[in-house]
PDB file of N, CA and C in Angstrom:
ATOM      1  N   UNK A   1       0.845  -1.164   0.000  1.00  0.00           N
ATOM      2  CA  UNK A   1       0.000   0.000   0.000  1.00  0.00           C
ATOM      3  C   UNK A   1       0.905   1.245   0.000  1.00  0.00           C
ATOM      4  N   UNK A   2       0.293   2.299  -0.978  1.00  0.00           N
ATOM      5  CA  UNK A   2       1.391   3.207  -0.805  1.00  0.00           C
ATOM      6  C   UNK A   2       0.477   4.360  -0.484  1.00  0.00           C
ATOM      7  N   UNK A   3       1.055   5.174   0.424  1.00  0.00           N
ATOM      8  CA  UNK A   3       0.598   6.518   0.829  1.00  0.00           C
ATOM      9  C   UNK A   3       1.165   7.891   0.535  1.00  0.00           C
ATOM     10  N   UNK A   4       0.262   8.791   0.122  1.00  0.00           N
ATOM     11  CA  UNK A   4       1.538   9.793  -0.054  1.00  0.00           C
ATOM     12  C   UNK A   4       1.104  11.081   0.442  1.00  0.00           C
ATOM     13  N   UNK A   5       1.269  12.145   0.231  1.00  0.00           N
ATOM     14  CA  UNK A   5       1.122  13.481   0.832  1.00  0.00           C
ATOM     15  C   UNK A   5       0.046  14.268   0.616  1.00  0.00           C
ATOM     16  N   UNK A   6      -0.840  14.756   1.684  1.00  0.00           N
ATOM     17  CA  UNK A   6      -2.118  15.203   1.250  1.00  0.00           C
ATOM     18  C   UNK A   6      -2.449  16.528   0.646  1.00  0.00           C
ATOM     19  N   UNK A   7      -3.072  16.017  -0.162  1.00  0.00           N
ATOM     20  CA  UNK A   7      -2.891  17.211  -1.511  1.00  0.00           C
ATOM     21  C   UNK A   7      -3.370  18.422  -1.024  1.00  0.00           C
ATOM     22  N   UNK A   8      -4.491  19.088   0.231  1.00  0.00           N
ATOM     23  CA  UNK A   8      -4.378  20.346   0.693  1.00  0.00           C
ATOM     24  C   UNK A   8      -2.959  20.754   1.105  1.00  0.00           C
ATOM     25  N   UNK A   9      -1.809  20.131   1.840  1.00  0.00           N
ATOM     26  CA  UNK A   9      -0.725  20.173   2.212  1.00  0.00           C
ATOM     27  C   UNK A   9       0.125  20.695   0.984  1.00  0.00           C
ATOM     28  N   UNK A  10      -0.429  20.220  -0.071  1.00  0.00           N
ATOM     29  CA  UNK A  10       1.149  20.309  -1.402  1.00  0.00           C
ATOM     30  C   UNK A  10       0.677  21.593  -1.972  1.00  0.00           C
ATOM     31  N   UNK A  11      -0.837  21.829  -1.671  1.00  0.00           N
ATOM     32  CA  UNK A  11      -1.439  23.379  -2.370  1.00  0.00           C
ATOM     33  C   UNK A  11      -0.987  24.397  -1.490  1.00  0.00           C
ATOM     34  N   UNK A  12      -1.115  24.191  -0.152  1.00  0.00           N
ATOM     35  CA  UNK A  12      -0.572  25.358   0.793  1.00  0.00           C
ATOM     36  C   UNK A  12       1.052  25.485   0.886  1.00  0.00           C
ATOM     37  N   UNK A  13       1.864  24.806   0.470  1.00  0.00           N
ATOM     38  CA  UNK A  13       3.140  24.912   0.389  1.00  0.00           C
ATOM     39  C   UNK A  13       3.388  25.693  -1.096  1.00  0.00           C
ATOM     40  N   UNK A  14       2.580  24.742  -2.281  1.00  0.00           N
ATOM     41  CA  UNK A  14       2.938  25.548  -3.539  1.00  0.00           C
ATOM     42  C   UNK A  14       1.988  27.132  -3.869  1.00  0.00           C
ATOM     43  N   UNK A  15       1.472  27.459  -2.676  1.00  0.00           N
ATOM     44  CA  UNK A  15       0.574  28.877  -2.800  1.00  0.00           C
ATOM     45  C   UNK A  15       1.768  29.822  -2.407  1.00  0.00           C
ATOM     46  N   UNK A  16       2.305  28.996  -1.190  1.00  0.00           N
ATOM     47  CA  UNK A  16       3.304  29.784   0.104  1.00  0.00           C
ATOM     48  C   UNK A  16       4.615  30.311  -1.290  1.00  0.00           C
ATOM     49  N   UNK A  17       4.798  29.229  -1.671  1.00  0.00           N
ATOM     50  CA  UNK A  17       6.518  29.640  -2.605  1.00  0.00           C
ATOM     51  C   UNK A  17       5.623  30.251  -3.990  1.00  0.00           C
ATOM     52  N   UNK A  18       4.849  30.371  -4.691  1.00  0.00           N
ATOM     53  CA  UNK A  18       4.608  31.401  -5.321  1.00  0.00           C
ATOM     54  C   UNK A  18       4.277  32.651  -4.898  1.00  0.00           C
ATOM     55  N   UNK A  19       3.615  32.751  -3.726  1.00  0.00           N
ATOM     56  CA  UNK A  19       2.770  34.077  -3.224  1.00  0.00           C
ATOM     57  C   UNK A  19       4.584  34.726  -2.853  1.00  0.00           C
ATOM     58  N   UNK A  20       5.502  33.885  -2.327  1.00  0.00           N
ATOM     59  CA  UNK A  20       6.952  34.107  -1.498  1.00  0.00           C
ATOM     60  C   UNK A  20       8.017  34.608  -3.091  1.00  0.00           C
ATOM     61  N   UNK A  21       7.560  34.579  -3.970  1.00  0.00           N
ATOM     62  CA  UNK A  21       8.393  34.420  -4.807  1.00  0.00           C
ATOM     63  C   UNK A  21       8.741  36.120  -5.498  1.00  0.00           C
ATOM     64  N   UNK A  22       7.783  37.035  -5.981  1.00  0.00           N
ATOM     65  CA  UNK A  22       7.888  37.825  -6.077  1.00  0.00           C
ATOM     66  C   UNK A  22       8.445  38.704  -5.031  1.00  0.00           C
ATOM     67  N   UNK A  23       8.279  38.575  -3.672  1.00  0.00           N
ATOM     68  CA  UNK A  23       8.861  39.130  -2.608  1.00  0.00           C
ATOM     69  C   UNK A  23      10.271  38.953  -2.350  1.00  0.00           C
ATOM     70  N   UNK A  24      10.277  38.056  -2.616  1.00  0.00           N
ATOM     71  CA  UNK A  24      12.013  37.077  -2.740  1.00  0.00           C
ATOM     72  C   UNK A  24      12.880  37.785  -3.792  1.00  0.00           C
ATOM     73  N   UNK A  25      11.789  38.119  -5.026  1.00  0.00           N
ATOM     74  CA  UNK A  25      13.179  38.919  -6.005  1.00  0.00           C
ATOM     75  C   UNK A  25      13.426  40.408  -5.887  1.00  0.00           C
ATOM     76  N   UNK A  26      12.033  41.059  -5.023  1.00  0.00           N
ATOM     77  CA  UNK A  26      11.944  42.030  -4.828  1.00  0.00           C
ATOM     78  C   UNK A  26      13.120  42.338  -3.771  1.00  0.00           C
ATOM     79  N   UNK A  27      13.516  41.564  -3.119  1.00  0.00           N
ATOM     80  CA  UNK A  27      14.303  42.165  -1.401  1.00  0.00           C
ATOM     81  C   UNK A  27      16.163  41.397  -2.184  1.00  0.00           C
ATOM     82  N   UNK A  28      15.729  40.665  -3.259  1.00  0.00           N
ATOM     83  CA  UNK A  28      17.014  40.515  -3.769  1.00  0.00           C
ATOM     84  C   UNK A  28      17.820  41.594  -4.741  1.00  0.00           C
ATOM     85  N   UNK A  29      16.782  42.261  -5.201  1.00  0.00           N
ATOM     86  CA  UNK A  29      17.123  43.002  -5.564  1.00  0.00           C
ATOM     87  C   UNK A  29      17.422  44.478  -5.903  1.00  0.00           C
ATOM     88  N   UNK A  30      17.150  44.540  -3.946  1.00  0.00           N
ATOM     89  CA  UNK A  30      17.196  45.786  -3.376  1.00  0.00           C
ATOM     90  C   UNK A  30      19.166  45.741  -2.931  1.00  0.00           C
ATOM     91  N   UNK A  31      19.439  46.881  -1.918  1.00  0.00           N
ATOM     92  CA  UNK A  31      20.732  46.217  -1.905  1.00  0.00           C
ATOM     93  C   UNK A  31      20.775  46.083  -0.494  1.00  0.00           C
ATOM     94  N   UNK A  32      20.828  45.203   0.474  1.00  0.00           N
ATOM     95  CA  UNK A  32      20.236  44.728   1.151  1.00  0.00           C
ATOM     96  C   UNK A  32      21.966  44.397   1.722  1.00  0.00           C
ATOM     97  N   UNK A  33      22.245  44.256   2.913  1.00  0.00           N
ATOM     98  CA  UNK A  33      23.278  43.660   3.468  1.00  0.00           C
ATOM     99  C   UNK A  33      23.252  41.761   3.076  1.00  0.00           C
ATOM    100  N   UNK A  34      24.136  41.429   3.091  1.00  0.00           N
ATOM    101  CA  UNK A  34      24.534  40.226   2.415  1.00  0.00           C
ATOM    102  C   UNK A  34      23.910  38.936   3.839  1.00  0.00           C
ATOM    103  N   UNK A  35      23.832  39.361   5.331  1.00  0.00           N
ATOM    104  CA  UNK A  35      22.953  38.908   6.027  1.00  0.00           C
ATOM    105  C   UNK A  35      21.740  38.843   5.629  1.00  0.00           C
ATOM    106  N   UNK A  36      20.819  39.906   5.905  1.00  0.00           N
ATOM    107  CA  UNK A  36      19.254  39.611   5.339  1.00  0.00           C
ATOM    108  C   UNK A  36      19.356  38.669   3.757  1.00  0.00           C
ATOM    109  N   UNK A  37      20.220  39.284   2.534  1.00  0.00           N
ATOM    110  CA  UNK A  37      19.961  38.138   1.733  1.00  0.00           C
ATOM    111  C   UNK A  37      20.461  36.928   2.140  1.00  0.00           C
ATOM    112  N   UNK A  38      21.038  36.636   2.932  1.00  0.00           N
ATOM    113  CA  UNK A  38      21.371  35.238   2.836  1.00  0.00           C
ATOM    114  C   UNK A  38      20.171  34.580   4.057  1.00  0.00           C
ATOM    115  N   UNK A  39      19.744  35.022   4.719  1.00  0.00           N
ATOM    116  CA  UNK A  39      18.450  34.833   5.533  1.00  0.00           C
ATOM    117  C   UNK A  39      17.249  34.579   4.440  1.00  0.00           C
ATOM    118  N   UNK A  40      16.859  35.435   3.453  1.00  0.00           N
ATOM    119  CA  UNK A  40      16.027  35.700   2.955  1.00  0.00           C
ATOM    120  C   UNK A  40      15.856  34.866   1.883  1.00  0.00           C
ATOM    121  N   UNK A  41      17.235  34.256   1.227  1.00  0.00           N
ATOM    122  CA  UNK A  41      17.138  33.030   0.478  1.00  0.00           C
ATOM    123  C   UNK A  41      17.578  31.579   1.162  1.00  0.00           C
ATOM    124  N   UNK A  42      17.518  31.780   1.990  1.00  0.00           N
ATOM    125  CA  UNK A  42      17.958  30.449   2.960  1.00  0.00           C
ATOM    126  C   UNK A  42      16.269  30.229   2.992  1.00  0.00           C
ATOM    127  N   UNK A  43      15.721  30.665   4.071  1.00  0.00           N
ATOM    128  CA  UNK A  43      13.839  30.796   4.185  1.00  0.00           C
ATOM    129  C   UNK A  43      13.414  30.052   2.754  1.00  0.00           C
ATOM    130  N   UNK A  44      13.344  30.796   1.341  1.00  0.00           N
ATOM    131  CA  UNK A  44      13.127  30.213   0.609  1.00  0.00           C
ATOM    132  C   UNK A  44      13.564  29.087  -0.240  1.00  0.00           C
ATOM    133  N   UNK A  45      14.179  28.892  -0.275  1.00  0.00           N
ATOM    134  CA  UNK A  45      15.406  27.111  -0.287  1.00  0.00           C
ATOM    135  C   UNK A  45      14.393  26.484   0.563  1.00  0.00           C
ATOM    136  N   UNK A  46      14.311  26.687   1.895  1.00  0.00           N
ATOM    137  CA  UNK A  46      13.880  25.968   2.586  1.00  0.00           C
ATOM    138  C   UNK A  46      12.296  25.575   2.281  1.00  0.00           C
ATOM    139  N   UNK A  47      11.496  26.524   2.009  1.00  0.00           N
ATOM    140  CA  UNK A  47      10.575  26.548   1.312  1.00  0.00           C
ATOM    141  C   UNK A  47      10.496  25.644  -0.111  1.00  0.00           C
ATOM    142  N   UNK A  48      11.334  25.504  -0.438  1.00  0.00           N
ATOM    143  CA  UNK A  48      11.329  25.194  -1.891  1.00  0.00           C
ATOM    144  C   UNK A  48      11.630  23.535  -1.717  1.00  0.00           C
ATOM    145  N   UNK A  49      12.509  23.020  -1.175  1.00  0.00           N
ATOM    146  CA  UNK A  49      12.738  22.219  -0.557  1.00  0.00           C
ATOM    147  C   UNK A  49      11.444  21.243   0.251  1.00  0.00           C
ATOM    148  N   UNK A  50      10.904  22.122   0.945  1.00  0.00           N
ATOM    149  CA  UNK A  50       9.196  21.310   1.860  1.00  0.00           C
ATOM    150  C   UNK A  50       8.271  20.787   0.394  1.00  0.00           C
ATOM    151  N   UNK A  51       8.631  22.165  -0.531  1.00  0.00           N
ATOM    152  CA  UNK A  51       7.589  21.852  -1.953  1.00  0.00           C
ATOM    153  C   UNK A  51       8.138  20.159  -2.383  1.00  0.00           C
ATOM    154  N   UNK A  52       9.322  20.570  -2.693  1.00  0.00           N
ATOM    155  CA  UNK A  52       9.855  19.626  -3.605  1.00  0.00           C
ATOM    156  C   UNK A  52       9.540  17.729  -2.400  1.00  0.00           C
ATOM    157  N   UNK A  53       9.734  18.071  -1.202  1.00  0.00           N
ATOM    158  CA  UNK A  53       9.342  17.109  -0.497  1.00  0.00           C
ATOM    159  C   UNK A  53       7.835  16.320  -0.584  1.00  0.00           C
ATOM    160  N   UNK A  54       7.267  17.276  -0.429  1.00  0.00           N
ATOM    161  CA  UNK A  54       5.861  17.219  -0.416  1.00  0.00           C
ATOM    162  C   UNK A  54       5.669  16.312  -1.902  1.00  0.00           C
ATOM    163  N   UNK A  55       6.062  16.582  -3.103  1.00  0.00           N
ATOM    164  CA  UNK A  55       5.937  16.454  -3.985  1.00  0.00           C
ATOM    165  C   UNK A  55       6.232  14.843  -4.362  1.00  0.00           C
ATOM    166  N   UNK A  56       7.283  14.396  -3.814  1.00  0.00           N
ATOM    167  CA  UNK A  56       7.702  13.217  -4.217  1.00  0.00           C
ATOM    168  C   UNK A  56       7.856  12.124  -2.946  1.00  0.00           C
ATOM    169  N   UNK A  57       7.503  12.519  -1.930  1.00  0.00           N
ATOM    170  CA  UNK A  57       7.494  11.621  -0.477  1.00  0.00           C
ATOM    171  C   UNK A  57       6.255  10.893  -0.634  1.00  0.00           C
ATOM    172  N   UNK A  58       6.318   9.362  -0.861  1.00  0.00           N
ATOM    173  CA  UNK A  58       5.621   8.783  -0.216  1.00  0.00           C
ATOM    174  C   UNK A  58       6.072   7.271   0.589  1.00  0.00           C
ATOM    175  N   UNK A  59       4.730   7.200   1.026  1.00  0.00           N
ATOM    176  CA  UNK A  59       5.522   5.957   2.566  1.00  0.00           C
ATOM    177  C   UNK A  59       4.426   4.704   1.746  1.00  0.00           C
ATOM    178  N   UNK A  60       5.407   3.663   1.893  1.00  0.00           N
ATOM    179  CA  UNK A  60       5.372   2.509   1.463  1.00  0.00           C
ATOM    180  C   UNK A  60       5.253   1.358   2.705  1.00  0.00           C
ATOM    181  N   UNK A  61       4.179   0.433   2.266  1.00  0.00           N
ATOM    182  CA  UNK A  61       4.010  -0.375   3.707  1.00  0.00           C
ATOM    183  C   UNK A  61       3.756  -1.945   2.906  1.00  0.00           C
ATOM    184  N   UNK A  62       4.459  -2.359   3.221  1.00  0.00           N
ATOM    185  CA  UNK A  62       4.349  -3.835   2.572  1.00  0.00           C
ATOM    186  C   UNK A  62       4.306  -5.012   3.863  1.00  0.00           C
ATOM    187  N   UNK A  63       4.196  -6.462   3.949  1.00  0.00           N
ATOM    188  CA  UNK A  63       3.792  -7.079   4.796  1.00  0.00           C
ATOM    189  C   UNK A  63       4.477  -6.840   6.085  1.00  0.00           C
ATOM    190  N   UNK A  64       5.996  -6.960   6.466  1.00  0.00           N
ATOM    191  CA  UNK A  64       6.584  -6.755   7.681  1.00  0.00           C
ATOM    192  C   UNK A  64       6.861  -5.040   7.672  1.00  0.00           C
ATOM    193  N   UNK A  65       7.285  -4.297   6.784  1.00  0.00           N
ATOM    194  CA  UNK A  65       8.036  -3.144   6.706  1.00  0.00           C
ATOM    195  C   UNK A  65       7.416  -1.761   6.088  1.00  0.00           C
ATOM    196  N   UNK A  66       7.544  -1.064   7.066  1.00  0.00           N
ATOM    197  CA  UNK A  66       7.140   0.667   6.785  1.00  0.00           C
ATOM    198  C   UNK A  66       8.181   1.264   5.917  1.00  0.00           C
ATOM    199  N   UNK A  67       8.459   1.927   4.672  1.00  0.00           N
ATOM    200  CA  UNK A  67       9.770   2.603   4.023  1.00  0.00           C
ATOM    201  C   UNK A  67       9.122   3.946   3.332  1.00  0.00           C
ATOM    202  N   UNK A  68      10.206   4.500   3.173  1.00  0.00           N
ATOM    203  CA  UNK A  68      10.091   6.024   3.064  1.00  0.00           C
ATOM    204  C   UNK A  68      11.400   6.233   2.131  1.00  0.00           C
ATOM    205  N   UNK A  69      11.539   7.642   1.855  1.00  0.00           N
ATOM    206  CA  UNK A  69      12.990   7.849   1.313  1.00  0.00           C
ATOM    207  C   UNK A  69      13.974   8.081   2.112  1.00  0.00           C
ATOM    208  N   UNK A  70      13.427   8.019   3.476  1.00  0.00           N
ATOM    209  CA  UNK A  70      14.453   8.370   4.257  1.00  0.00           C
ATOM    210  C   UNK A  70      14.311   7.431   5.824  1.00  0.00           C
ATOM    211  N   UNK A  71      13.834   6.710   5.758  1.00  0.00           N
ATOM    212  CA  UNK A  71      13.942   5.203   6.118  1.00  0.00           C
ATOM    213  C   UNK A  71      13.205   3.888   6.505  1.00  0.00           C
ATOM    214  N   UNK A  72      13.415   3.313   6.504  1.00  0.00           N
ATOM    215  CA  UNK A  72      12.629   1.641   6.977  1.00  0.00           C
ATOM    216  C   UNK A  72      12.686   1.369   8.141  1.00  0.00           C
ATOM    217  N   UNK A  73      11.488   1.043   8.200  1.00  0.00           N
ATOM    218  CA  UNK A  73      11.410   0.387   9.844  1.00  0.00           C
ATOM    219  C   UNK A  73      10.503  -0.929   9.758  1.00  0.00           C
ATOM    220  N   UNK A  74      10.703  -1.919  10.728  1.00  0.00           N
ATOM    221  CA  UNK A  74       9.405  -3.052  10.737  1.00  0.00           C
ATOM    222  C   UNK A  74       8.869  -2.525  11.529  1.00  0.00           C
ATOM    223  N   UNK A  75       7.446  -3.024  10.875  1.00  0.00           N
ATOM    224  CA  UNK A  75       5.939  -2.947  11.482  1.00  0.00           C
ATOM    225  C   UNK A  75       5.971  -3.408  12.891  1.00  0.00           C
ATOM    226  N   UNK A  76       6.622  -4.071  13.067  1.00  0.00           N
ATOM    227  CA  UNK A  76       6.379  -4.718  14.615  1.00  0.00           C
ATOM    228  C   UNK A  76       7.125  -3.481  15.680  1.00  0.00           C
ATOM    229  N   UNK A  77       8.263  -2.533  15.244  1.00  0.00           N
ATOM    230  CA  UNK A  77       8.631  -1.837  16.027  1.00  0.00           C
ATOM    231  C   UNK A  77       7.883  -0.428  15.803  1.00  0.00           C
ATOM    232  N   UNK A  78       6.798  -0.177  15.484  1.00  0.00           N
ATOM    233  CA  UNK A  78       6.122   0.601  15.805  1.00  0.00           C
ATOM    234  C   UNK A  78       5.223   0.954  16.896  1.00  0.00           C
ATOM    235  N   UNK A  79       5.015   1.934  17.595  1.00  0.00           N
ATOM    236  CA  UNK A  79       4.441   1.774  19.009  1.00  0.00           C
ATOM    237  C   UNK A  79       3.306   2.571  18.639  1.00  0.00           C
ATOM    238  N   UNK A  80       3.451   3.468  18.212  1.00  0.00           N
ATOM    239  CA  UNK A  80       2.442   4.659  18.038  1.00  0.00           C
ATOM    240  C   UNK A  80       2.072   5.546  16.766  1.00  0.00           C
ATOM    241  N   UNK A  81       1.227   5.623  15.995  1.00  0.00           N
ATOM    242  CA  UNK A  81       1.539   6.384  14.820  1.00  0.00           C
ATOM    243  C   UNK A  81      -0.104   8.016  15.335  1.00  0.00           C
ATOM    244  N   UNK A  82       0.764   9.032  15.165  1.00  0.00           N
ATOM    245  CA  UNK A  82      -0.371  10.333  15.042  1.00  0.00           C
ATOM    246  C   UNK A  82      -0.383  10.782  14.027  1.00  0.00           C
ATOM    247  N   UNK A  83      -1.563  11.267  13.763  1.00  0.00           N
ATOM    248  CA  UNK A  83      -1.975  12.200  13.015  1.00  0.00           C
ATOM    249  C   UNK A  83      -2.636  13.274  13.095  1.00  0.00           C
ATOM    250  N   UNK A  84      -1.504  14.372  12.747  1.00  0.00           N
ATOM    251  CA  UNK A  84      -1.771  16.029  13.257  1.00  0.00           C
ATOM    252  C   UNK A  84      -2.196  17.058  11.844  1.00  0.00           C
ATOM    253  N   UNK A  85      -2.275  18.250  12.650  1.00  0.00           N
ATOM    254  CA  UNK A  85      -2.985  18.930  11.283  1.00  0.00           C
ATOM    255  C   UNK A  85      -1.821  18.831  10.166  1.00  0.00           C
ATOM    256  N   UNK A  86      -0.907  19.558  10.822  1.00  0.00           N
ATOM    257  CA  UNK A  86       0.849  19.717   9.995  1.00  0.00           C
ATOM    258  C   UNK A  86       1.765  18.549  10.138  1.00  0.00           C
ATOM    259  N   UNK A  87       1.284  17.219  10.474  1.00  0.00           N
ATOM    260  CA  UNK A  87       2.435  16.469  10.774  1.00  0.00           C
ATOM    261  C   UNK A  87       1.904  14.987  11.031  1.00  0.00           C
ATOM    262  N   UNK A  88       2.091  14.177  10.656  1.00  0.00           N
ATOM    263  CA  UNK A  88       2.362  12.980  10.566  1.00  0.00           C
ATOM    264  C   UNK A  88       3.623  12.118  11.582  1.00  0.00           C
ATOM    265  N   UNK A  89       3.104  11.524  12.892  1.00  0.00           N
ATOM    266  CA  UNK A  89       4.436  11.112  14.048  1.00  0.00           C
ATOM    267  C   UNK A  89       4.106   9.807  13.965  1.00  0.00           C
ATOM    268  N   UNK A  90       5.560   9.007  13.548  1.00  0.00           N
ATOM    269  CA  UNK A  90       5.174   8.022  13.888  1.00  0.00           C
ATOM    270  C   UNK A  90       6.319   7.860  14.796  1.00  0.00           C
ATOM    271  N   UNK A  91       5.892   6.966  15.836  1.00  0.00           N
ATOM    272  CA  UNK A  91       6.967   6.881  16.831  1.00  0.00           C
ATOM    273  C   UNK A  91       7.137   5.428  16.870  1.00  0.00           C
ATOM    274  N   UNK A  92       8.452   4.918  17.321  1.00  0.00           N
ATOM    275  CA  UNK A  92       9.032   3.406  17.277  1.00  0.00           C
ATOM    276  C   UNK A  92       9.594   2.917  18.069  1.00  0.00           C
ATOM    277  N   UNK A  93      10.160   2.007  18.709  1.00  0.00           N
ATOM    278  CA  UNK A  93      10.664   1.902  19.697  1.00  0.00           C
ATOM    279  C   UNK A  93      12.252   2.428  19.972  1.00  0.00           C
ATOM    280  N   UNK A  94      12.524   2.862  18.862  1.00  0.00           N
ATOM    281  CA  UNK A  94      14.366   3.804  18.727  1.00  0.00           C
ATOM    282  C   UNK A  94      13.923   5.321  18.680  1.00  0.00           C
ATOM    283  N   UNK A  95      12.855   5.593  17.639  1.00  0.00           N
ATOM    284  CA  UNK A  95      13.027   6.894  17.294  1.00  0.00           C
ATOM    285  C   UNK A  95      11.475   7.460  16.863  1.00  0.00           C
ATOM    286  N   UNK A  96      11.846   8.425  16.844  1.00  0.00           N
ATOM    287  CA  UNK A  96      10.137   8.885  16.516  1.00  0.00           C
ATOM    288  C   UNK A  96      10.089  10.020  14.933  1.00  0.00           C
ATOM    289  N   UNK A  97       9.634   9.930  14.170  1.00  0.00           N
ATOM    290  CA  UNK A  97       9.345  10.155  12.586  1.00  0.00           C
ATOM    291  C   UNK A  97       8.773  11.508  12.492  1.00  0.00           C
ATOM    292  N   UNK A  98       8.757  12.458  12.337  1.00  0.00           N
ATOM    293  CA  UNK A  98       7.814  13.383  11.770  1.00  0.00           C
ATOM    294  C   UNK A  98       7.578  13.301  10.179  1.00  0.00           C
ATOM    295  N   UNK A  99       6.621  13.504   9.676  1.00  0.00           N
ATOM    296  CA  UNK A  99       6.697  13.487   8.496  1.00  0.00           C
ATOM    297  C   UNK A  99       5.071  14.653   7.992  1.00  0.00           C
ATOM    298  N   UNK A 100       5.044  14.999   6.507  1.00  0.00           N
ATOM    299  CA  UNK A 100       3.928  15.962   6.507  1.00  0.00           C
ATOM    300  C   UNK A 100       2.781  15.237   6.572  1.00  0.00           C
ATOM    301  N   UNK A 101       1.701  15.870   6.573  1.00  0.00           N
ATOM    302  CA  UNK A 101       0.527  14.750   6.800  1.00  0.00           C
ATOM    303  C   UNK A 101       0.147  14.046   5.324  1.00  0.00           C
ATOM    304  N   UNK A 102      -0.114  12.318   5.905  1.00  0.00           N
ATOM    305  CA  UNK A 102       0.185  11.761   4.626  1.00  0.00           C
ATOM    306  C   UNK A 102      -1.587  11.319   4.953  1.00  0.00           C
ATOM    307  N   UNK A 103      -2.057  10.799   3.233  1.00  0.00           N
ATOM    308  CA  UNK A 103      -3.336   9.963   3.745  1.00  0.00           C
ATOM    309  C   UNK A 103      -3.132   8.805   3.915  1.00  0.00           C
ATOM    310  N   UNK A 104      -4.456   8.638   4.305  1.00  0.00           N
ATOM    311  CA  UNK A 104      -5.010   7.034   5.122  1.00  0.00           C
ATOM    312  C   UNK A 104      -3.721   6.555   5.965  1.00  0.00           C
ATOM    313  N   UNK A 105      -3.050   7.264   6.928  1.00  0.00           N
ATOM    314  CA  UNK A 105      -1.662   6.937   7.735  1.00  0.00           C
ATOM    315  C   UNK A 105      -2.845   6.402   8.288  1.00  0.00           C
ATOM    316  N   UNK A 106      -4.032   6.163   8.937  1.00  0.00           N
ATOM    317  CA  UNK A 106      -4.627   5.356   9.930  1.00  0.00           C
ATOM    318  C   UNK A 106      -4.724   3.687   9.750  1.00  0.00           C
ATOM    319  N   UNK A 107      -4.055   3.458   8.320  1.00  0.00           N
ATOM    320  CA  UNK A 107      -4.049   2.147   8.027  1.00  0.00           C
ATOM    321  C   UNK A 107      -3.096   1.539   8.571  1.00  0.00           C
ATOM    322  N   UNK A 108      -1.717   2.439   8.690  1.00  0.00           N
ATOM    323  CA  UNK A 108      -0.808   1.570   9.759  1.00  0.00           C
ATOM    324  C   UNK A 108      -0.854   1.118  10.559  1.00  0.00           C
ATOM    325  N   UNK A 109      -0.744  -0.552  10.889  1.00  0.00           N
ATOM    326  CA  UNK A 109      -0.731  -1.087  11.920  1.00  0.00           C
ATOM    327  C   UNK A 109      -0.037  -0.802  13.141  1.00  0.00           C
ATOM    328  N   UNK A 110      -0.529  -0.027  14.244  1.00  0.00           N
ATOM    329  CA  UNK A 110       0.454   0.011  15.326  1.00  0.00           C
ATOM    330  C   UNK A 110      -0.173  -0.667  16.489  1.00  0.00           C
ATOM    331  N   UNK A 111       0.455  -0.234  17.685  1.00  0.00           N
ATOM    332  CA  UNK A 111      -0.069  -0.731  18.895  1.00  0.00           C
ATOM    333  C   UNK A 111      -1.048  -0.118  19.487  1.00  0.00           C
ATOM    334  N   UNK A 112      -0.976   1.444  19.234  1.00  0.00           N
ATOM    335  CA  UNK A 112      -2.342   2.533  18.898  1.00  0.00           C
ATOM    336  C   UNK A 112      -1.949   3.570  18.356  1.00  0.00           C
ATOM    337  N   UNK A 113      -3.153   3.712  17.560  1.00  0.00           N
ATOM    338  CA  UNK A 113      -2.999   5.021  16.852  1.00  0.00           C
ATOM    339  C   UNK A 113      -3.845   5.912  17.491  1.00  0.00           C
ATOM    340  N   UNK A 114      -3.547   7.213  17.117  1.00  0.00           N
ATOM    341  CA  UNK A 114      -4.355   8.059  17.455  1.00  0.00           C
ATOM    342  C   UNK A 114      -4.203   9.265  16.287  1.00  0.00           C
ATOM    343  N   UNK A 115      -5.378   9.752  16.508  1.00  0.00           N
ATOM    344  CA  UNK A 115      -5.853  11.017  15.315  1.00  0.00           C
ATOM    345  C   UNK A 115      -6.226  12.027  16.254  1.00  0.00           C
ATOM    346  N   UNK A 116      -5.923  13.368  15.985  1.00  0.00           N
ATOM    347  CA  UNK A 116      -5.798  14.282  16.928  1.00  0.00           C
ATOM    348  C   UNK A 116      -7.696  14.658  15.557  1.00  0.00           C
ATOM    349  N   UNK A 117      -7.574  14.581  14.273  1.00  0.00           N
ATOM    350  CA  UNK A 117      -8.520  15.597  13.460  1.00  0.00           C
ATOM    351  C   UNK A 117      -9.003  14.426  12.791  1.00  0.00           C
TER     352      UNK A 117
END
């Protein structure tokens, strides 16, 4: 089963870096101390970056194992999986996951889930 990123999530990120974008060339191309620009395009990188995440993240769940692009875990070491407005936690018995909110995460088998929405 594959899950991936919920599409209000990928519209409010790709509203954020267009609505951010004209502002971005505007303050770049003022003359601005080389701090604020490097603040000011760091922010948007970073921005651009959540897009580009959003865009191509999805979580993969096959019979023993949860995988992602950024890692695998077995199903059995899962303790807890939430689901928040902005965030997706799954927690494990090593480490705990944030991720953006993905759909149907309530299909993961854990020990309990919980949904905050």
């Amino acid at each position: 089963m594959v899950m991936r990123v919920k599409k209000w999530y990928k519209l409010l990120i790709l509203s954020s870096v267009i609505s951010s974008t004209p502002v971005v060339l505007y303050l770049f191309s003022l003359q601005l101390s080389s701090l604020v620009l490097f603040l000011v395009m760091s922010s948007y990188a970073g921005l651009l970056l959540l897009l580009v995440e959003s865009l191509i993240l999805k979580l993969e769940v096959s019979n023993s194992e949860l995988s992602t692009i950024y890692f695998s875990v077995p199903l059995s070491d899962i303790i807890e999986v939430e689901d928040g407005l902005f965030a997706t936690k799954i927690r494990t018995r090593w480490r705990v996951y944030r991720l953006p909110p993905m759909e149907n995460i309530h299909m993961i088998p854990g020990k309990t889930s919980k949904s905050r929405f």
